[in-house]
C-alpha atoms as a PDB file:
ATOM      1  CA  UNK A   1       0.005 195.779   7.848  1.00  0.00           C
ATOM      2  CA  UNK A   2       3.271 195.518   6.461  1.00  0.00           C
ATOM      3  CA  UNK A   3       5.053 197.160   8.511  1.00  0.00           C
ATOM      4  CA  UNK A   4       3.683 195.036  11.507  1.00  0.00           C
ATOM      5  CA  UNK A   5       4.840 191.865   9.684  1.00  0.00           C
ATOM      6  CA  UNK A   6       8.235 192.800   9.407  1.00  0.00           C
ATOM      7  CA  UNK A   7       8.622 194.201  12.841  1.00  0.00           C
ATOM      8  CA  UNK A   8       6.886 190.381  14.125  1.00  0.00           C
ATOM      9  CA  UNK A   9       9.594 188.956  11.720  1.00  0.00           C
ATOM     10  CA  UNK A  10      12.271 191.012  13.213  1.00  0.00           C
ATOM     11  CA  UNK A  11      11.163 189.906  16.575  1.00  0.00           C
ATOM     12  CA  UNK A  12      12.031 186.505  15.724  1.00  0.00           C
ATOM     13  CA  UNK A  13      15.105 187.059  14.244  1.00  0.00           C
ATOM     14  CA  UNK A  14      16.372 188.720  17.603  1.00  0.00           C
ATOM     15  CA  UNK A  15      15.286 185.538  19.549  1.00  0.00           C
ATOM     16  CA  UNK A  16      16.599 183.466  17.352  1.00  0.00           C
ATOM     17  CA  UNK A  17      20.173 185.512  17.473  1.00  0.00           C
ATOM     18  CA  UNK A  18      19.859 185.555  21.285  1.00  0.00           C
ATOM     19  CA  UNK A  19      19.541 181.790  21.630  1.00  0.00           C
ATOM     20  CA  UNK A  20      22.491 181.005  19.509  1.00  0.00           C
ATOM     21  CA  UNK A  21      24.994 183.758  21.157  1.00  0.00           C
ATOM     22  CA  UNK A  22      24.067 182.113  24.212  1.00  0.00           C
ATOM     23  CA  UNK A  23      24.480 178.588  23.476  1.00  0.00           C
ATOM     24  CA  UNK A  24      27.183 176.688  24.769  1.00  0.00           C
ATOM     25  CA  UNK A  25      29.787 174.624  23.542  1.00  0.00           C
ATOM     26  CA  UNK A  26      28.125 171.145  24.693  1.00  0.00           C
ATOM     27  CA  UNK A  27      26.921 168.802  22.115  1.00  0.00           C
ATOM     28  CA  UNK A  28      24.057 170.703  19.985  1.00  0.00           C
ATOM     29  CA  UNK A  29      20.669 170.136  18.429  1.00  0.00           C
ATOM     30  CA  UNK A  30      19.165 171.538  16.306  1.00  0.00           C
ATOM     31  CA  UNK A  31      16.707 173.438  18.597  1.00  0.00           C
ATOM     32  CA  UNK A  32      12.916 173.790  18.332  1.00  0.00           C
ATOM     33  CA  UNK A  33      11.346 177.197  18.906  1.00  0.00           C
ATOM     34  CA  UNK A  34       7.591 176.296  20.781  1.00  0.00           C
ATOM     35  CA  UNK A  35       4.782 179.032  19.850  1.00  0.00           C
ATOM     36  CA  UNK A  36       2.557 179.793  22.622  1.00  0.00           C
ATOM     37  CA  UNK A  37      -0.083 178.260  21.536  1.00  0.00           C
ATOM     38  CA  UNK A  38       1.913 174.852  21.673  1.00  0.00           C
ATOM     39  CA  UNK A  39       0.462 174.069  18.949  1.00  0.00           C
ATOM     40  CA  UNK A  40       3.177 174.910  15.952  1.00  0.00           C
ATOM     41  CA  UNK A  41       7.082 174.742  16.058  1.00  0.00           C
ATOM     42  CA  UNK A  42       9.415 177.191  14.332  1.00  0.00           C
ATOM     43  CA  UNK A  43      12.761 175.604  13.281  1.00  0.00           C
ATOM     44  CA  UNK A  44      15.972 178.234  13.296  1.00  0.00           C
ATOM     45  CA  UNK A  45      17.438 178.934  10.913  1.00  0.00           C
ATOM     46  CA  UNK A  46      20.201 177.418   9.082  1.00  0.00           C
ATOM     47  CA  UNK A  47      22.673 180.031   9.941  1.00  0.00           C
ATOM     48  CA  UNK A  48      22.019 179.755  13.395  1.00  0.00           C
ATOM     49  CA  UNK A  49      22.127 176.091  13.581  1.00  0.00           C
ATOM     50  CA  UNK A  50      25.782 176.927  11.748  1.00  0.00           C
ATOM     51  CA  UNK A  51      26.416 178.842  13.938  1.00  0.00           C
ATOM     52  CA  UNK A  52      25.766 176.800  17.032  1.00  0.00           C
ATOM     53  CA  UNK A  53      27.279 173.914  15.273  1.00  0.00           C
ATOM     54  CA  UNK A  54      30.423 175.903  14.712  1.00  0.00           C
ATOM     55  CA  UNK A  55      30.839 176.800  18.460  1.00  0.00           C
ATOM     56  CA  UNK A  56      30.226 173.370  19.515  1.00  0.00           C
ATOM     57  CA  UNK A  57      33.504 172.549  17.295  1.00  0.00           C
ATOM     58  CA  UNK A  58      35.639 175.062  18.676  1.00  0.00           C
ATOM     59  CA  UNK A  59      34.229 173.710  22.391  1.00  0.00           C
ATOM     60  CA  UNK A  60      35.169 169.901  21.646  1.00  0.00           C
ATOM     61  CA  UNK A  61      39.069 170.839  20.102  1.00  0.00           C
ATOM     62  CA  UNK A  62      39.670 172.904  22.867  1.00  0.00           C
ATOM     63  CA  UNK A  63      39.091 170.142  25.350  1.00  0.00           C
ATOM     64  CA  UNK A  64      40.952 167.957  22.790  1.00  0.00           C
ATOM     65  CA  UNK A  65      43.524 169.787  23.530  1.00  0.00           C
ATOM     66  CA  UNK A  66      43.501 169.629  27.003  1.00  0.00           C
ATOM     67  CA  UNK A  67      43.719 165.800  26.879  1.00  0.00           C
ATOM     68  CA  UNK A  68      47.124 164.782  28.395  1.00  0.00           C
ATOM     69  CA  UNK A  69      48.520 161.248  29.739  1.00  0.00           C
ATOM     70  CA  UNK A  70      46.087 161.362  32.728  1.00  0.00           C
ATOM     71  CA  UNK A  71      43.191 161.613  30.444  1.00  0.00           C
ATOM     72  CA  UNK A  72      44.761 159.549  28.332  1.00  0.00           C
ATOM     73  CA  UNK A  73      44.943 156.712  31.026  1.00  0.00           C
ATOM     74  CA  UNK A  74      41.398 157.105  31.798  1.00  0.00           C
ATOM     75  CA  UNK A  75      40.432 156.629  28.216  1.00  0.00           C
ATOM     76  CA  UNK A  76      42.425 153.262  28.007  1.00  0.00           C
ATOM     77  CA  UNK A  77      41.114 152.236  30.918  1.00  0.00           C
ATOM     78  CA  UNK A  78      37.300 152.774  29.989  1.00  0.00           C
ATOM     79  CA  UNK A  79      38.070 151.320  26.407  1.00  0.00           C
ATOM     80  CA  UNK A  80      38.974 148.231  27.588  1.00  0.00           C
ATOM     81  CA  UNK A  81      36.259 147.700  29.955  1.00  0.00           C
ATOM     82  CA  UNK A  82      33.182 148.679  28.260  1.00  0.00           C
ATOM     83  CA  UNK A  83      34.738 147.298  24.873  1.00  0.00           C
ATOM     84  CA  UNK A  84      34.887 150.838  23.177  1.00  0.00           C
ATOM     85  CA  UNK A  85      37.682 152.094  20.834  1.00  0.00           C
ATOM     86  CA  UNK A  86      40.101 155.138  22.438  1.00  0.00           C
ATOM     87  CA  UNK A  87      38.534 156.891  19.960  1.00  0.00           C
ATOM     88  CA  UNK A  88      34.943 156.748  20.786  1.00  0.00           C
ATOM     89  CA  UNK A  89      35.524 157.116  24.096  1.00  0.00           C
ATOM     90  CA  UNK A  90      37.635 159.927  23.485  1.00  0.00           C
ATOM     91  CA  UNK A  91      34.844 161.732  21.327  1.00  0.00           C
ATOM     92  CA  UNK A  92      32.048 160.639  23.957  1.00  0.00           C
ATOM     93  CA  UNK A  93      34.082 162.386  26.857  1.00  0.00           C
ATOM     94  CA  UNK A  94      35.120 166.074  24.850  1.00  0.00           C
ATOM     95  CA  UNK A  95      31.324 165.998  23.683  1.00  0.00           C
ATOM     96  CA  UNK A  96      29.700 165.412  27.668  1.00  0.00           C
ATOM     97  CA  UNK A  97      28.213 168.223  29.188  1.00  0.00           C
ATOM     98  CA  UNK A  98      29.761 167.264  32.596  1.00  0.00           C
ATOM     99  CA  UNK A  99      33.368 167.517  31.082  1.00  0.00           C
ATOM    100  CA  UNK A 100      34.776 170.150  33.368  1.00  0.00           C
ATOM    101  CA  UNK A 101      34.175 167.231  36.540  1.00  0.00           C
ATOM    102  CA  UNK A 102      37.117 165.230  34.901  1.00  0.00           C
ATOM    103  CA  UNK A 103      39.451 168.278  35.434  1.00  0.00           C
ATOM    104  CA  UNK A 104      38.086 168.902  39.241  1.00  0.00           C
ATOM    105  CA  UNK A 105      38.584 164.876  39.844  1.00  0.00           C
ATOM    106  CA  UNK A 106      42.205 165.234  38.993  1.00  0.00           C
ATOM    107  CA  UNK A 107      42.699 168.099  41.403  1.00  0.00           C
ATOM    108  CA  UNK A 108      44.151 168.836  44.803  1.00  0.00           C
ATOM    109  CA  UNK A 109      41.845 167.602  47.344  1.00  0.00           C
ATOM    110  CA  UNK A 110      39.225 167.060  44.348  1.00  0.00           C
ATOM    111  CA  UNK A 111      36.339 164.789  43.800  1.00  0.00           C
ATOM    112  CA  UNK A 112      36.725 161.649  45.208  1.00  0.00           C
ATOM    113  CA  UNK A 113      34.805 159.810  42.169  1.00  0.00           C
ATOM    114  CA  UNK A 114      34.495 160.172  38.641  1.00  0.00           C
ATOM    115  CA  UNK A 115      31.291 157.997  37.291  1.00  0.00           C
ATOM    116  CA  UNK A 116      30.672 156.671  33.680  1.00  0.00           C
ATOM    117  CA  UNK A 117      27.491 155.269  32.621  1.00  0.00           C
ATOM    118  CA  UNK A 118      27.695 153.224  29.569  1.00  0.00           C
ATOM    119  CA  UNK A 119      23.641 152.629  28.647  1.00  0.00           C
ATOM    120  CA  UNK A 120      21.036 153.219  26.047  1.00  0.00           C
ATOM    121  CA  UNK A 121      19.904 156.632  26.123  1.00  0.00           C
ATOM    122  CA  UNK A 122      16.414 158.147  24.128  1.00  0.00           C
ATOM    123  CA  UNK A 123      18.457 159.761  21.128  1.00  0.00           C
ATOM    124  CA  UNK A 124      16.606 162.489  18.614  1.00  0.00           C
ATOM    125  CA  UNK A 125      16.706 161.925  14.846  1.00  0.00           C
ATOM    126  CA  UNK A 126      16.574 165.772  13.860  1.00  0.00           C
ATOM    127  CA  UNK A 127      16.208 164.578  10.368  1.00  0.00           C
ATOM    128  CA  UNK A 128      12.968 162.510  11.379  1.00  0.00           C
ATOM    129  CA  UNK A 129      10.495 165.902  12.055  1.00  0.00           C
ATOM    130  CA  UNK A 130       7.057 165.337  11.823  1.00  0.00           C
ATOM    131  CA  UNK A 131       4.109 167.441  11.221  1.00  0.00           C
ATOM    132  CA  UNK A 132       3.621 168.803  14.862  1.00  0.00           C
ATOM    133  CA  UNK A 133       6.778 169.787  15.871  1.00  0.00           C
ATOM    134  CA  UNK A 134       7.842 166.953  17.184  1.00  0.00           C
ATOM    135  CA  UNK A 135      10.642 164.524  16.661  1.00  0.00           C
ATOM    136  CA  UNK A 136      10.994 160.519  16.049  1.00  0.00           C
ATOM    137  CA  UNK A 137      13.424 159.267  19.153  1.00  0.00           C
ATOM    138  CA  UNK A 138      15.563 155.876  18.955  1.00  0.00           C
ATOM    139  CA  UNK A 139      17.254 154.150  22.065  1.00  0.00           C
ATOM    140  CA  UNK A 140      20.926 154.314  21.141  1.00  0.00           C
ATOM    141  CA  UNK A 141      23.614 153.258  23.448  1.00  0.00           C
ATOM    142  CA  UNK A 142      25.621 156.012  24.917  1.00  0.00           C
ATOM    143  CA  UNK A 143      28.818 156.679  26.933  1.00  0.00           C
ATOM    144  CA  UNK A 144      28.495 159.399  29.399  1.00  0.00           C
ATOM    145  CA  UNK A 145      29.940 161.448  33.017  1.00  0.00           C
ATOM    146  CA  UNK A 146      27.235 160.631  36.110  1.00  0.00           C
ATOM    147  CA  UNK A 147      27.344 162.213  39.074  1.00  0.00           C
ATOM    148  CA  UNK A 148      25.711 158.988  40.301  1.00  0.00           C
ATOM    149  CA  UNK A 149      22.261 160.566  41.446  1.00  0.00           C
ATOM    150  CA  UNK A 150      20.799 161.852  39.011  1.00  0.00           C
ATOM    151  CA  UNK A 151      20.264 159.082  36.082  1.00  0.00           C
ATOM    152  CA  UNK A 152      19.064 155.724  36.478  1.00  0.00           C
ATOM    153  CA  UNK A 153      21.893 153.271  35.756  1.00  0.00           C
ATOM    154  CA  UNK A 154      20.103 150.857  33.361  1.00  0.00           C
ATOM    155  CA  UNK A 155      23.568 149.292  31.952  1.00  0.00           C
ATOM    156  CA  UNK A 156      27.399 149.693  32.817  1.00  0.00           C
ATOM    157  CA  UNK A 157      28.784 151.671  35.445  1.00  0.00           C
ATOM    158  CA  UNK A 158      32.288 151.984  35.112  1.00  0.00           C
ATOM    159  CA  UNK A 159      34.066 154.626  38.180  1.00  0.00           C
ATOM    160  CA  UNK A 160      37.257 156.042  39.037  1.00  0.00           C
ATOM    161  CA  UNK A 161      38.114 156.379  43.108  1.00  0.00           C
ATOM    162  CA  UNK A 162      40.825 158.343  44.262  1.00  0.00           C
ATOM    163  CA  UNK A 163      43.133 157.047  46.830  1.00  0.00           C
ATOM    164  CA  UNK A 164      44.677 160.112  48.561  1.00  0.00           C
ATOM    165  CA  UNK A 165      44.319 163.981  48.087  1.00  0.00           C
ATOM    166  CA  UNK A 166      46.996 164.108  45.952  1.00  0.00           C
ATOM    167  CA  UNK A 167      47.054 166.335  42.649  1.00  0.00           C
ATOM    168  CA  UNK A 168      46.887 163.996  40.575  1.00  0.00           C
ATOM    169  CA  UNK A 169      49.454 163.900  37.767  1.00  0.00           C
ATOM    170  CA  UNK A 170      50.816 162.017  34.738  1.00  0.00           C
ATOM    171  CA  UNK A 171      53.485 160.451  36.560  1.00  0.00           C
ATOM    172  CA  UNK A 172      51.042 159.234  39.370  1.00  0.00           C
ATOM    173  CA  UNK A 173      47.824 158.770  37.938  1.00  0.00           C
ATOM    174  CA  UNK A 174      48.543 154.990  37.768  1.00  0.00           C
ATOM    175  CA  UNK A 175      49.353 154.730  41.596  1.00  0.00           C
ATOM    176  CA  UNK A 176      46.456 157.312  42.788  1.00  0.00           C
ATOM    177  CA  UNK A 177      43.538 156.169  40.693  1.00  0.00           C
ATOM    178  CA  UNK A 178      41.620 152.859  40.852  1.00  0.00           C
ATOM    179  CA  UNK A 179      39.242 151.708  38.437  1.00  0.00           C
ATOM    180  CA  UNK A 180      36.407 149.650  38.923  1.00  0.00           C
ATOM    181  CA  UNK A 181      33.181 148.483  36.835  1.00  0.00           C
ATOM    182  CA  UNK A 182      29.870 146.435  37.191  1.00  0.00           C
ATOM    183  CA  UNK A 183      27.100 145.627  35.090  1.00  0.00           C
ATOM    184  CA  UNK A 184      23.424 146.913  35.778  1.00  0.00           C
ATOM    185  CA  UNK A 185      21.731 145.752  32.707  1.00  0.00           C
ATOM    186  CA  UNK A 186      17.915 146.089  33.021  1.00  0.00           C
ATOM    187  CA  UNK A 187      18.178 147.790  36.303  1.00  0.00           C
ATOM    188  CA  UNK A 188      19.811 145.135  38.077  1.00  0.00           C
ATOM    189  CA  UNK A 189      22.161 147.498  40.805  1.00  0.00           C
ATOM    190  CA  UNK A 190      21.696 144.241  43.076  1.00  0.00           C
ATOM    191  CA  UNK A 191      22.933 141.957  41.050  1.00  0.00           C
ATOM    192  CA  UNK A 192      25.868 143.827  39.449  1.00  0.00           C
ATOM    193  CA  UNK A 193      27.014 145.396  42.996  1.00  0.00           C
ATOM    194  CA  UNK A 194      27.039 141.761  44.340  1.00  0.00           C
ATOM    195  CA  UNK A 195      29.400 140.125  41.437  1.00  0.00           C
ATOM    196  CA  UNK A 196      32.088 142.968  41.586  1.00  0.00           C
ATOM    197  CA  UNK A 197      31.991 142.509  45.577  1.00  0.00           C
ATOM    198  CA  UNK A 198      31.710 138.544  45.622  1.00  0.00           C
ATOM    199  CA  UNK A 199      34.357 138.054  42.184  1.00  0.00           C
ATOM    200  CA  UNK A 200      36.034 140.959  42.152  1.00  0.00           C
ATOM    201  CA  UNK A 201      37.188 142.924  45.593  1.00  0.00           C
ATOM    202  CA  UNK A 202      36.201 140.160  48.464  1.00  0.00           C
ATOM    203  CA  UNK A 203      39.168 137.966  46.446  1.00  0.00           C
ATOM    204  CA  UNK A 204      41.625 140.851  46.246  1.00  0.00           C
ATOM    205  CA  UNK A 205      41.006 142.022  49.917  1.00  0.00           C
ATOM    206  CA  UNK A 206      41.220 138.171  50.712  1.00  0.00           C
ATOM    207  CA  UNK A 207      44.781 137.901  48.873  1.00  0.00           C
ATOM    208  CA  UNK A 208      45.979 141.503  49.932  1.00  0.00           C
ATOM    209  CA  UNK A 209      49.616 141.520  52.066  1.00  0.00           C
ATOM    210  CA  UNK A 210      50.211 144.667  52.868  1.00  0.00           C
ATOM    211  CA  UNK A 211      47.495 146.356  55.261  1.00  0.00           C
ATOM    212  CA  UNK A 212      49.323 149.848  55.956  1.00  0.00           C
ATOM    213  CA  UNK A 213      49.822 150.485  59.821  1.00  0.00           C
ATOM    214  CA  UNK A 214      48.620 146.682  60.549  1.00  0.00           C
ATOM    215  CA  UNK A 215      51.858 145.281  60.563  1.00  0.00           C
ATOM    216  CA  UNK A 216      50.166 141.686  61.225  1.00  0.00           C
ATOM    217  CA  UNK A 217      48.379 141.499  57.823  1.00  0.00           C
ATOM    218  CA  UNK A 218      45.788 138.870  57.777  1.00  0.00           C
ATOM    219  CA  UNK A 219      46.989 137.548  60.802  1.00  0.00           C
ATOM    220  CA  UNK A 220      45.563 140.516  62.233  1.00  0.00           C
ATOM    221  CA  UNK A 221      42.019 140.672  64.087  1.00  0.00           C
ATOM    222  CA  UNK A 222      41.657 143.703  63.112  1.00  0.00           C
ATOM    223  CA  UNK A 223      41.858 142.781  59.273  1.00  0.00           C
ATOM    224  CA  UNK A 224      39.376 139.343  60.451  1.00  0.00           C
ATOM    225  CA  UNK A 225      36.991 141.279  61.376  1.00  0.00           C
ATOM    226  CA  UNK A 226      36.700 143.972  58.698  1.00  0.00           C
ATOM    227  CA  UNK A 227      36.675 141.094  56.242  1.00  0.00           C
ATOM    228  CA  UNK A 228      34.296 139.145  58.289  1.00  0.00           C
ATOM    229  CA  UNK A 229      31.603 142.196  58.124  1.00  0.00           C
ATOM    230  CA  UNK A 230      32.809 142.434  53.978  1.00  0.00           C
ATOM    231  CA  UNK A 231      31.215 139.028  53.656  1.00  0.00           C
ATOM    232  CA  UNK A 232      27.739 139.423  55.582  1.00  0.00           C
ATOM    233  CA  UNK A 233      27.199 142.241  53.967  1.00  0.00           C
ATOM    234  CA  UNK A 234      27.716 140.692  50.488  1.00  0.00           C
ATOM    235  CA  UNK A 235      25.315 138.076  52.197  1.00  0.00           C
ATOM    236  CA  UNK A 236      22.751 140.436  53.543  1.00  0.00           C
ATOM    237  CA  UNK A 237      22.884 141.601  49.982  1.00  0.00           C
ATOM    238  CA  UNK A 238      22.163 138.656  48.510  1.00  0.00           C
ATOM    239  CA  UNK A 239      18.903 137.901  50.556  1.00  0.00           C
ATOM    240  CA  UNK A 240      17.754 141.162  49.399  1.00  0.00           C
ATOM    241  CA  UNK A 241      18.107 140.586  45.858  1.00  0.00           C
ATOM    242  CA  UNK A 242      16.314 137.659  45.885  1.00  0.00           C
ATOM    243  CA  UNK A 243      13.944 138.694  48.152  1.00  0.00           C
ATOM    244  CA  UNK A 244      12.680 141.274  45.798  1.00  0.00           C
ATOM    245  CA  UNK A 245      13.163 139.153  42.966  1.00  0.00           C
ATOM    246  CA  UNK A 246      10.502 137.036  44.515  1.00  0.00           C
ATOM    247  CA  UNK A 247      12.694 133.740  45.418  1.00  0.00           C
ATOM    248  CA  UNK A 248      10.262 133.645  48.705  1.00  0.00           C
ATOM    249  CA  UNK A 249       6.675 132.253  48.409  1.00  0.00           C
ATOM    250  CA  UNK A 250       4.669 131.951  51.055  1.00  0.00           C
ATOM    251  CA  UNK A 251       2.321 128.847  50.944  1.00  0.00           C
ATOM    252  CA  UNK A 252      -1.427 128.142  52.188  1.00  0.00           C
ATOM    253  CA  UNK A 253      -1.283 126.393  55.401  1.00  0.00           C
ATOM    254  CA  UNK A 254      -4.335 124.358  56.759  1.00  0.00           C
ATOM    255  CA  UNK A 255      -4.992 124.465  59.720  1.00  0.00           C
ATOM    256  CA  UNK A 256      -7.542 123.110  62.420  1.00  0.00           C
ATOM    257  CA  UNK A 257      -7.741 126.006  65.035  1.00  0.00           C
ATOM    258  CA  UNK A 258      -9.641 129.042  64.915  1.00  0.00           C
ATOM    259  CA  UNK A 259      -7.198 131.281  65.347  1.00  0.00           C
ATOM    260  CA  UNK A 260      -9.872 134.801  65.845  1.00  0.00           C
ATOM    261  CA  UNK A 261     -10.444 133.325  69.161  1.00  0.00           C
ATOM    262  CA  UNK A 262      -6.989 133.776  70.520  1.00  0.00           C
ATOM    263  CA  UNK A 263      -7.385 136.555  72.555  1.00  0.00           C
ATOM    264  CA  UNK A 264      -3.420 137.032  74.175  1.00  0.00           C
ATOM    265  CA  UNK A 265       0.260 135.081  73.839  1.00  0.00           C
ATOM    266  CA  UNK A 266      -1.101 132.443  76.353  1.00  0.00           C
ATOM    267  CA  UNK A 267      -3.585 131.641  73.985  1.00  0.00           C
ATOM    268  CA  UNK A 268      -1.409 131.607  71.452  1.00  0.00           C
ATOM    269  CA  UNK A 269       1.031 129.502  73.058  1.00  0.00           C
ATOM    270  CA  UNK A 270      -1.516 126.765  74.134  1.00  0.00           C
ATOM    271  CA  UNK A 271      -2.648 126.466  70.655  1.00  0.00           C
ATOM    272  CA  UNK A 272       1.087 125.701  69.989  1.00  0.00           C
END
């Protein structure tokens, strides 16, 4: 019998090591071991929560030392939108899991948009663990990298677009990189996507001089037309908004003709 404990206890040990040589250098946890009977939770131990703690500090200087003038301008730019210090931005982008896209947007021919959600995210309290395992969760707001599909954007989105395929350097990063925001609180993509269009680009399109190749400028029709089809579409997304916030009610109408006994148009049109 007690030889069969400790070889049950070793067993666990071994897991335990496994999971924390394989942990990365993301943000950590304090991780949760399930049974499998669901029904219990094993906590690791405190040398392997150390240890993963440890490596998750060696992860975040190492990309602090990677940040350079070009990050340097994104975390200005992101501080003064959202209303964040450098700082905190700073320590919310070395501590993102999706770090390494930052490094493939400023690339040759790289990504053509870096996305930053600013929104409250369903935080763990480690400390709060209760009886079955489980832990006590608090909405907490958050700055983190999006690739755009696969969170809901429930607050700010602030973005980055690239405007040639440039590698993007120190020297250029203020000339090559545009940055843009709009706010989505609650849900509302609608509403935020139609102030940045209506406030924010439809006016600087509007006042724009130089056009490239279109030596006319505004003059052109060329230019008229693109910035005709800018503004119904910032119309056409308008009616949508409200339609599905409910601006249109349909009414009862009374009326005196019995309208199951139209049989075809003609009827229809008689009835008229």
């Amino acid at each position: 019998t007690e030889s069969k404990f400790r070889r049950h206890g070793g067993d666990l040990k071994t897991r335990s090591t496994e999971l924390g040589s394989a942990a990365t250098g993301s943000p950590v946890t304090p991780l949760l071991l399930a049974s499998t009977t669901g029904k219990k939770s094993i906590v690791l131990s405190s040398e392997t929560r150390k240890e993963l703690a440890k490596q998750a500090k060696v992860t975040k200087e190492e990309r602090r030392a990677q940040i350079d003038q070009r990050y340097k301008y994104l975390i200005s730019r992101l501080a003064d939108g959202i209303g964040l210090s450098e700082q905190q931005v700073e320590e919310a982008i070395i501590s993102d899991d999706k770090f390494q896209l930052i490094e493939q947007f400023f690339g040759s021919s790289g990504l053509k948009k870096l996305i930053f959600f600013y929104q409250d995210v369903l935080q763990k309290l480690n400390t709060s663990l209760r009886s079955d395992g489980s832990t006590n969760s608090l909405l907490q707001k958050k700055l983190f990298i999006s690739m755009g599909s696969t969170e809901n954007i429930m607050g700010t989105c602030a973005f980055f677009l690239r405007t040639s395929d440039k590698v993007i350097t120190a020297s250029n990063v203020s000339q090559e990189v545009n940055f843009g925001m709009f706010d989505s609180t609650n849900g509302k993509i609608l509403q935020g996507l139609e102030f940045f269009l209506s406030q924010v680009m439809a006016p600087a399109l509007k006042s724009q001089e130089n056009w490239g190749a279109v030596k006319e400028g505004l003059k052109s029709s060329q230019v008229q037309d693109f910035l005709h089809s800018v503004d119904k579409f910032m119309g056409t997304l308008s009616s949508s908004r409200q339609n599905i916030e409910d601006k249109i009610q349909l009414t009862k109408v009374d009326i005196d003709i019995d309208i199951s006994s139209l049989q075809n148009p003609s009827d229809y049109i008689a009835a008229g």
